[in-house]
Protein backbone atom coordinates (compact mmCIF):
# COMPACT_ATOMS: atom_id res chain seq x y z
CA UNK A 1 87.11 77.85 85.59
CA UNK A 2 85.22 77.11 88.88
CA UNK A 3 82.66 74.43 87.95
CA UNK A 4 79.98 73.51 90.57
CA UNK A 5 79.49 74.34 93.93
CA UNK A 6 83.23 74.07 94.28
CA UNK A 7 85.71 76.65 95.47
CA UNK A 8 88.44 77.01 93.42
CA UNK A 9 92.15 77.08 94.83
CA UNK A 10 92.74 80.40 93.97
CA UNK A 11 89.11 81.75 94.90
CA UNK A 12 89.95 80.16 98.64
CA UNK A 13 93.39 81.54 98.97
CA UNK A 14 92.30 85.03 98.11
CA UNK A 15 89.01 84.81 100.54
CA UNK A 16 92.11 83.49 103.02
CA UNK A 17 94.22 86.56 102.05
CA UNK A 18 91.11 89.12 102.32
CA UNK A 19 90.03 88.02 105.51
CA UNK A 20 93.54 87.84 107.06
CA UNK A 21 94.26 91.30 106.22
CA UNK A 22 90.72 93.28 106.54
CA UNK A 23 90.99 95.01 109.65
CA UNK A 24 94.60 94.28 110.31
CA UNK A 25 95.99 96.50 108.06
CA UNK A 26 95.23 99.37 109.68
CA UNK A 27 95.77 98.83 113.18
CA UNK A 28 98.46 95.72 113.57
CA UNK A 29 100.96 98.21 112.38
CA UNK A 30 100.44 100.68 115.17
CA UNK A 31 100.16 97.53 117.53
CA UNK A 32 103.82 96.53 116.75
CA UNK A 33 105.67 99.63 116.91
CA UNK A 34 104.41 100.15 120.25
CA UNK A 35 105.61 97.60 121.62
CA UNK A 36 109.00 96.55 119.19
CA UNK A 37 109.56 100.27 118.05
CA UNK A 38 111.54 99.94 115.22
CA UNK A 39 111.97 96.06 115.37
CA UNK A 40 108.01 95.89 114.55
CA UNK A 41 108.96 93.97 111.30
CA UNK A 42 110.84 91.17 113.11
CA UNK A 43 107.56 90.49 115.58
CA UNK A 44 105.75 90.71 112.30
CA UNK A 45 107.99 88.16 110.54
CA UNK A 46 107.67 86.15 113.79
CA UNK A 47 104.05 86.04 113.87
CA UNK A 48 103.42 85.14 110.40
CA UNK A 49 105.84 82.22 110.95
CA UNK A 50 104.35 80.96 113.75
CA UNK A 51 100.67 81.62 112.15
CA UNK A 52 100.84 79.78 109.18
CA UNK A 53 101.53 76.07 111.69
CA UNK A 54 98.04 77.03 112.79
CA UNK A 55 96.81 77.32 109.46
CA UNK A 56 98.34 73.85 109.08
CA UNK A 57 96.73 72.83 111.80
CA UNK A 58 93.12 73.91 110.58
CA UNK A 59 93.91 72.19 107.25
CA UNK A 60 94.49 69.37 108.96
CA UNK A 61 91.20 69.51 110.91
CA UNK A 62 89.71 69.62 107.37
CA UNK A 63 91.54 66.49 105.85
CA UNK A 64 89.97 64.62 109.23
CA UNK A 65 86.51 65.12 108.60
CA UNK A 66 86.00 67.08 104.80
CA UNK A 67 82.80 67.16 104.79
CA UNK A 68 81.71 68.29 108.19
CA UNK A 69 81.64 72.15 109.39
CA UNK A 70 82.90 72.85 112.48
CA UNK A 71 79.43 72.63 113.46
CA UNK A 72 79.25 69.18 112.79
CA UNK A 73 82.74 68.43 114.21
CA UNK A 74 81.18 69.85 117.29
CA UNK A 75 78.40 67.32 117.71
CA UNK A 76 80.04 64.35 116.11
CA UNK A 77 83.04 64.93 118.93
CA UNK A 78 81.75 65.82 121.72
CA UNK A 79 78.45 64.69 121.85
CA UNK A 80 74.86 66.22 120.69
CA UNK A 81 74.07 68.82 123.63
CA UNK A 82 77.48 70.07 124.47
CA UNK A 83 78.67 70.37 120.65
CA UNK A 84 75.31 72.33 120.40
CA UNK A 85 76.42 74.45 123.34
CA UNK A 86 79.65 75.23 121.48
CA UNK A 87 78.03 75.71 118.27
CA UNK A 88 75.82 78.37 120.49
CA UNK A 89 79.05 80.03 121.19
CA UNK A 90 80.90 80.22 117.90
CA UNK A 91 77.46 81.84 116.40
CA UNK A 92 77.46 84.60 119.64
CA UNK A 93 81.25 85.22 118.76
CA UNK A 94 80.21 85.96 114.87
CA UNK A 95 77.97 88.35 115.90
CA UNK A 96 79.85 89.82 118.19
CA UNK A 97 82.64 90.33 115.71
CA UNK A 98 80.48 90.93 112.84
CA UNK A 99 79.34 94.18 115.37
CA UNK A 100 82.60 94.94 116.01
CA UNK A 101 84.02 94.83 112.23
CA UNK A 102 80.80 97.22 111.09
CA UNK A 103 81.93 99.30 113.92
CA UNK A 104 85.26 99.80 112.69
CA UNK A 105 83.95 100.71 109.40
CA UNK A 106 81.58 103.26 110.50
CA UNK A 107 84.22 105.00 112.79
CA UNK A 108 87.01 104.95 110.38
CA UNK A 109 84.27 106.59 107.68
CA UNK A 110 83.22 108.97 110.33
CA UNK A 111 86.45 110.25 111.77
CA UNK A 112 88.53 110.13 108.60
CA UNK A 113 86.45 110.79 105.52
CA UNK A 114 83.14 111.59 105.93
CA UNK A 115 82.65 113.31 109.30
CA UNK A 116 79.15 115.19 108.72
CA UNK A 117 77.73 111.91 108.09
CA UNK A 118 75.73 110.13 111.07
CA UNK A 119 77.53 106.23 112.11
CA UNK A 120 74.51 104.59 111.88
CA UNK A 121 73.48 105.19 108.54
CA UNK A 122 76.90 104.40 107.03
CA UNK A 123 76.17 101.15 109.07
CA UNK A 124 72.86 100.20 107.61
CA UNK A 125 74.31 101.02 104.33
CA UNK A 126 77.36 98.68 104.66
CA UNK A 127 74.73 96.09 106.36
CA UNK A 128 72.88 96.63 103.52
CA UNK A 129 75.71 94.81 101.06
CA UNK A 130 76.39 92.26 103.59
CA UNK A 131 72.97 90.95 103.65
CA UNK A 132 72.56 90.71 99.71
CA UNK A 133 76.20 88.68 99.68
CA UNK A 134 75.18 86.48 102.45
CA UNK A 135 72.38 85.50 100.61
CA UNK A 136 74.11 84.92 97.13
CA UNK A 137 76.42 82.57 99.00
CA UNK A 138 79.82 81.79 99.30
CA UNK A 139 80.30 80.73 95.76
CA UNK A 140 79.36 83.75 94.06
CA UNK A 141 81.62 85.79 97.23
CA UNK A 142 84.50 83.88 96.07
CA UNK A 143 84.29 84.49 92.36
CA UNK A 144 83.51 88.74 93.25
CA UNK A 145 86.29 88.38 95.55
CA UNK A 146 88.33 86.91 92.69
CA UNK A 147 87.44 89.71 90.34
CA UNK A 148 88.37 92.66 92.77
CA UNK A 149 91.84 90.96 94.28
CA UNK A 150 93.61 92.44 90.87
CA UNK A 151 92.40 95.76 91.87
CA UNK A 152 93.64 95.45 95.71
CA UNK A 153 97.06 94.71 94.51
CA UNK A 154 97.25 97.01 92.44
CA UNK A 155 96.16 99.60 94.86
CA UNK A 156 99.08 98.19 97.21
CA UNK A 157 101.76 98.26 94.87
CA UNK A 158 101.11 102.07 94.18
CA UNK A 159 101.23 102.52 98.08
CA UNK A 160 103.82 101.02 98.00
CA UNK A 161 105.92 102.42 95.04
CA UNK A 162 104.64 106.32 96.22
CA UNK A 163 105.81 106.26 99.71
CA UNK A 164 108.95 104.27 99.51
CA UNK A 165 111.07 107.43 98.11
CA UNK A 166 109.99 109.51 101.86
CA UNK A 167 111.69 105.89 103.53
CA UNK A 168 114.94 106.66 105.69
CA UNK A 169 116.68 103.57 106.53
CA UNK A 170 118.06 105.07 109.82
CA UNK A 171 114.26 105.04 111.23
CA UNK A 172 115.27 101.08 111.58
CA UNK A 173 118.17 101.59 114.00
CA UNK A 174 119.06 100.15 116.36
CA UNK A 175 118.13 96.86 114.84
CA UNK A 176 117.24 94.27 117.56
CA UNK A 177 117.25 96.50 120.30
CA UNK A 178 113.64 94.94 121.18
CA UNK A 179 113.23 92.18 123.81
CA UNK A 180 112.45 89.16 123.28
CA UNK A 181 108.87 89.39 125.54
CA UNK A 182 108.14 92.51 123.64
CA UNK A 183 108.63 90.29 120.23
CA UNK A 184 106.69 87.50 121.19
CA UNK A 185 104.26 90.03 122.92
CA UNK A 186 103.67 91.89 119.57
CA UNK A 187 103.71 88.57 117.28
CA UNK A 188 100.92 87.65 119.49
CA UNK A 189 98.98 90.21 118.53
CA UNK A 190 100.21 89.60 114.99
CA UNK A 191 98.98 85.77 115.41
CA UNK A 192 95.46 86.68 117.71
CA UNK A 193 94.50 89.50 114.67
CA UNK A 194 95.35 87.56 111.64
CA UNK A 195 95.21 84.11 111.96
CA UNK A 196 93.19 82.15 114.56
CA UNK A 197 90.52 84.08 113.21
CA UNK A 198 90.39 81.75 109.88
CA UNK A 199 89.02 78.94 112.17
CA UNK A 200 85.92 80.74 111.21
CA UNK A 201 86.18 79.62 107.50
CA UNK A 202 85.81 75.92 108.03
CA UNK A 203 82.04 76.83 108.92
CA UNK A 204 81.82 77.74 105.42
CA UNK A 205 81.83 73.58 104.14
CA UNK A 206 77.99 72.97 102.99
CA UNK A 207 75.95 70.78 101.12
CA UNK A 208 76.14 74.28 98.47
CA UNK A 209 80.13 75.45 99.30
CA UNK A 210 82.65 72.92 99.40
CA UNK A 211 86.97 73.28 99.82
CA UNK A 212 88.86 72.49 96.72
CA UNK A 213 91.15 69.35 96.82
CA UNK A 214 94.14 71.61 97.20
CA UNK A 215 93.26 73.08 100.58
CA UNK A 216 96.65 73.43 102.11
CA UNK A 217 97.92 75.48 99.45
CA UNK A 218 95.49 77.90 99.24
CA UNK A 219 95.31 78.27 103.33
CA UNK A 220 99.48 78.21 102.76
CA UNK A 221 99.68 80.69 100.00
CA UNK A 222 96.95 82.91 101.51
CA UNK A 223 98.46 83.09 105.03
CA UNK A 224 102.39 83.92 103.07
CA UNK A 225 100.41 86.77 100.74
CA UNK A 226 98.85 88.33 104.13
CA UNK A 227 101.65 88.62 105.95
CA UNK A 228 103.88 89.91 103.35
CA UNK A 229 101.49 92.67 102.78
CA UNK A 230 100.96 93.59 106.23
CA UNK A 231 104.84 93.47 107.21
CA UNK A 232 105.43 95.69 104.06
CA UNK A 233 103.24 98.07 105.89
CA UNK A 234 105.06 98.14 109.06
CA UNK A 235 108.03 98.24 107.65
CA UNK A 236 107.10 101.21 105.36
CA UNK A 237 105.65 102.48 108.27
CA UNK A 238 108.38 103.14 110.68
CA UNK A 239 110.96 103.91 108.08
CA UNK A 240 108.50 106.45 106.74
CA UNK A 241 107.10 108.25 110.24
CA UNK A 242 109.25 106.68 112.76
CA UNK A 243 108.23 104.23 115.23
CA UNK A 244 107.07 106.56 117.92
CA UNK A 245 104.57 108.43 115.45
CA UNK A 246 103.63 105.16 114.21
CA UNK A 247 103.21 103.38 117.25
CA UNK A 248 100.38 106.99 117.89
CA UNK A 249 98.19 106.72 114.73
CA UNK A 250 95.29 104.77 115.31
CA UNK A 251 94.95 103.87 111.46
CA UNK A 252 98.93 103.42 110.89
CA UNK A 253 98.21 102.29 106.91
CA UNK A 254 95.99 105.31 106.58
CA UNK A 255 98.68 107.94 107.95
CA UNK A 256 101.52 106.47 106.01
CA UNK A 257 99.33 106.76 103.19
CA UNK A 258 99.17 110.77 104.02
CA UNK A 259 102.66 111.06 103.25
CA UNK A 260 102.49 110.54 99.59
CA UNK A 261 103.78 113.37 97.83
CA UNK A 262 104.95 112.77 94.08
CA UNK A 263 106.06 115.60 92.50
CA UNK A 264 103.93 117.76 94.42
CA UNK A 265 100.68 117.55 91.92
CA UNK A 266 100.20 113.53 93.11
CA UNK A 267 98.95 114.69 96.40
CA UNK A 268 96.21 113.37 99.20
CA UNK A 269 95.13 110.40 97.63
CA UNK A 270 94.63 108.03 100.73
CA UNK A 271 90.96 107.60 99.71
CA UNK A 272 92.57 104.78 97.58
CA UNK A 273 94.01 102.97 100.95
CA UNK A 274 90.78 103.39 102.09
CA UNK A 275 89.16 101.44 99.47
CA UNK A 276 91.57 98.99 99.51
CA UNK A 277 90.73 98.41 103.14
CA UNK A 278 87.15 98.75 102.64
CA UNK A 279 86.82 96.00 100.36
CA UNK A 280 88.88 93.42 102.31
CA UNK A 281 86.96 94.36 105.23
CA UNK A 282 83.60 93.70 103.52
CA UNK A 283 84.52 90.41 102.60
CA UNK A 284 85.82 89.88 106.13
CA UNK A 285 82.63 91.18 107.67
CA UNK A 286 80.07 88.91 104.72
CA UNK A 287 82.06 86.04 106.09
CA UNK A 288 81.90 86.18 109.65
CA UNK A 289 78.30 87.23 108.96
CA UNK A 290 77.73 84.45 106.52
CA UNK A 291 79.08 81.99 109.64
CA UNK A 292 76.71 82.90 111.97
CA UNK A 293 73.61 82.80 109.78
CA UNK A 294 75.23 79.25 108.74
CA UNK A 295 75.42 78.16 112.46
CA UNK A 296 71.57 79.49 113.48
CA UNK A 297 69.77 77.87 110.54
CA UNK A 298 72.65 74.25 111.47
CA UNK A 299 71.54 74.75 115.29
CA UNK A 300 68.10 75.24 114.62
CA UNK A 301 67.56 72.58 111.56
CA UNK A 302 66.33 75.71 109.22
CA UNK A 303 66.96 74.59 105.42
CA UNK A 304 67.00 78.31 103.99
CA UNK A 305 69.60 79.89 106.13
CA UNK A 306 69.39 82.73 103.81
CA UNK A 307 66.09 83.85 105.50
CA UNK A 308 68.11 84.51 108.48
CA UNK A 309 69.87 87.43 106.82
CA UNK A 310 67.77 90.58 107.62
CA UNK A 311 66.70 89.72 111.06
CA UNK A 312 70.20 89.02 112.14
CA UNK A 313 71.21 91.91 109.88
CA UNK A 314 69.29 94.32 111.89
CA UNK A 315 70.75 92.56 115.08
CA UNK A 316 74.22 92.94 113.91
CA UNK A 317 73.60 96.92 113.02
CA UNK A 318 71.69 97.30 116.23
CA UNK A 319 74.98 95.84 117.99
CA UNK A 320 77.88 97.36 116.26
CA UNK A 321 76.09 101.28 117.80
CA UNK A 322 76.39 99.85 121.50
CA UNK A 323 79.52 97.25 120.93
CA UNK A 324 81.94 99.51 121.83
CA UNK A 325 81.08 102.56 124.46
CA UNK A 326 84.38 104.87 123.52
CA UNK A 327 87.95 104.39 122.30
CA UNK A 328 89.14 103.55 126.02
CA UNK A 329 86.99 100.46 126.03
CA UNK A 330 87.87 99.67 122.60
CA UNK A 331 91.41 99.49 123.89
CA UNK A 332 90.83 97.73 126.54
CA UNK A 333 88.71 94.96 124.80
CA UNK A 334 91.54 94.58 122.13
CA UNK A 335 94.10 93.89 124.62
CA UNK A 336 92.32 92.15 127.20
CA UNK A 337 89.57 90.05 125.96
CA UNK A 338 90.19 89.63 122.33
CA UNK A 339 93.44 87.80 122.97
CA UNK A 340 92.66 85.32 125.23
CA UNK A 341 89.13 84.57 123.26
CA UNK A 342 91.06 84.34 120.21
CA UNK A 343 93.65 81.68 121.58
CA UNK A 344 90.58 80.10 123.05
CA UNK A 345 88.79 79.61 119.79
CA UNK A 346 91.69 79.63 117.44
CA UNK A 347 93.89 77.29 119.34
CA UNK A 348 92.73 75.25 122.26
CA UNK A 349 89.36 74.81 120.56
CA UNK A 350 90.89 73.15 117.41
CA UNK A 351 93.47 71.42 119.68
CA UNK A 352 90.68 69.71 121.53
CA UNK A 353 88.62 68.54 118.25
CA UNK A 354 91.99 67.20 117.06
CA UNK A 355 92.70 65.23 120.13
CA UNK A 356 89.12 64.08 119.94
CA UNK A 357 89.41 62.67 116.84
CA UNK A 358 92.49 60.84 117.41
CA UNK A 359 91.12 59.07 120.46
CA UNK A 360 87.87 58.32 118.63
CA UNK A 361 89.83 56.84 116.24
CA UNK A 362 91.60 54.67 118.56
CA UNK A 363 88.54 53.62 120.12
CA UNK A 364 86.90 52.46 116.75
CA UNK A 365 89.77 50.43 116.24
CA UNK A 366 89.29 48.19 119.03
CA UNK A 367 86.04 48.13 119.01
């Protein structure tokens, strides 16, 4: 049992797992095969490898100072107005992606399931949830979190089990054909999506949410469980459709999904992939929200951060209709922004707190 305002191991590693995955799943698969083909599940197994050392890394950045948030980190290391100045710019970035996430929810609604219905109002719906788990806090997010990951499992071991019998093993061959910049290319993208993102969680540490003791297994275990699931997926995905149709679909998870076909009465039942994304994504999109109402009310010296929620709610919704002009510009961001922001934030950024701290430490000591 979770006693306190404690996270428990397990409620951490599957907040880890859910925000990994959320919007991965659908598009990292497509991402890989474009550039690997049919070797997308070796610049998957790359990237997870080299992801989970930054998760490491974070953990560390914990262990140094466990009861600061990054916000904290950012004023106690590099001094009162330029930490604020960073602060200033981790909130801006949760927004932004906060927009961006509710984006992706109300086009994948909108082109795949429910295309009658208008974007914005599956937005202020979706916005809707966010806001009332914001304000319930992190706690409570990890224990409904805890309840639903059974369900999400399940859900992914029927994808799995349905669509494995439409597999052809020769959709894998030439094995290693890839080169070795289109690997590391594609495990970039693997590393950029999935995993210097979860810098975000270490704003989660309050006075009302703190890390278990076991912290490095749950980030461990959590990164492992993540990339398993979304390697599975590429994997299934270009022995099922091939990596040039796979590398074509937009939502790669959604298509393969498509393909289920089970004695031919167990028919079009993708909806269920869709839930399964839709709930990691809304616990990806309550946390990067919950982070930037965190970081206004830390900035500002507000003690109710929850009263913070609708105004930056109806920011957020306002945003995510504008965020993203068309799909050109969507690619384009993706490839040519999001990566180097994310290795600014997800690697230098820690890097440079890390360093900090070890020459602080130095100077302490003879002083």
């Amino acid at each position: 049992m979770n006693n306190g305002n404690i996270l428990s191991a397990r409620q951490l590693m599957i907040l880890i797992i859910l925000f990994s995955v959320g919007t991965t799943i659908l598009v990292v698969p497509s991402m890989l095969a474009a550039e690997t083909k049919q070797d997308a599940w070796i610049s998957g197994v790359v990237g997870v490898s080299i992801g989970l050392l930054f998760l490491m890394m974070y953990v560390r950045l914990v262990h140094m100072y466990p009861d600061y948030t990054l916000f904290d980190m950012n004023e106690r290391l590099l001094g009162k107005w330029l930490g604020k100045a960073v602060t200033l710019l981790l909130i801006f970035t949760a927004v932004v992606i906060s927009a961006q996430v509710l984006y992706y929810i109300g086009t994948f609604m909108t082109t795949q399931i429910m295309p009658t219905t208008p974007m914005h109002a599956i937005n202020i719906l979706m916005i809707t949830f966010v806001i009332m788990g914001s304000k319930l806090g992190i706690i409570i997010l990890g224990r409904t979190a805890e309840i639903f990951f059974p369900w999400i499992l399940l859900l992914f071991f029927l994808l799995v089990i349905f669509v494995t019998p439409q597999a052809h093993f020769k959709n894998l061959l030439p094995i290693g054909e890839a080169s070795i910049l289109s690997i590391t290319r594609a495990s970039i993208f693997m590393i950029v999506y999935s995993y210097f993102p979860i810098i975000f969680t270490l704003c989660l540490i309050s006075s009302d949410a703190k890390f278990p003791n076991r912290l490095a297994k749950s980030f461990l275990y959590g990164g492992i469980s993540s990339g398993i699931m979304m390697i599975s997926i590429a994997f299934l995905s270009i022995m099922v459709m091939g990596p040039d149709q796979s590398s074509r679909q937009i939502y790669a998870t959604y298509a393969l999904a498509k393909k289920i076909s089970v004695g031919n009465f167990l028919q079009r039942i993708e909806v269920t992939v869709a839930f399964l994304w839709f709930i990691s994504i809304y616990f990806k999109l309550t946390l990067y929200f919950h982070v930037a109402i965190k970081g206004l009310a830390s900035l500002f010296q507000i003690q109710n951060y929850k009263s913070l929620s609708t105004p930056v709610g109806l920011i957020v919704t306002v945003l995510s209709l504008v965020v993203y002009p068309n799909s050109a510009y969507t690619h384009q961001w993706d490839i040519l922004t999001w990566v180097p922001l994310t290795v600014c934030f997800g690697f230098i950024y820690p890097v440079l707190l890390i360093g900090l701290s070890y020459l602080r430490g130095k100077r302490d000591k003879k002083g």
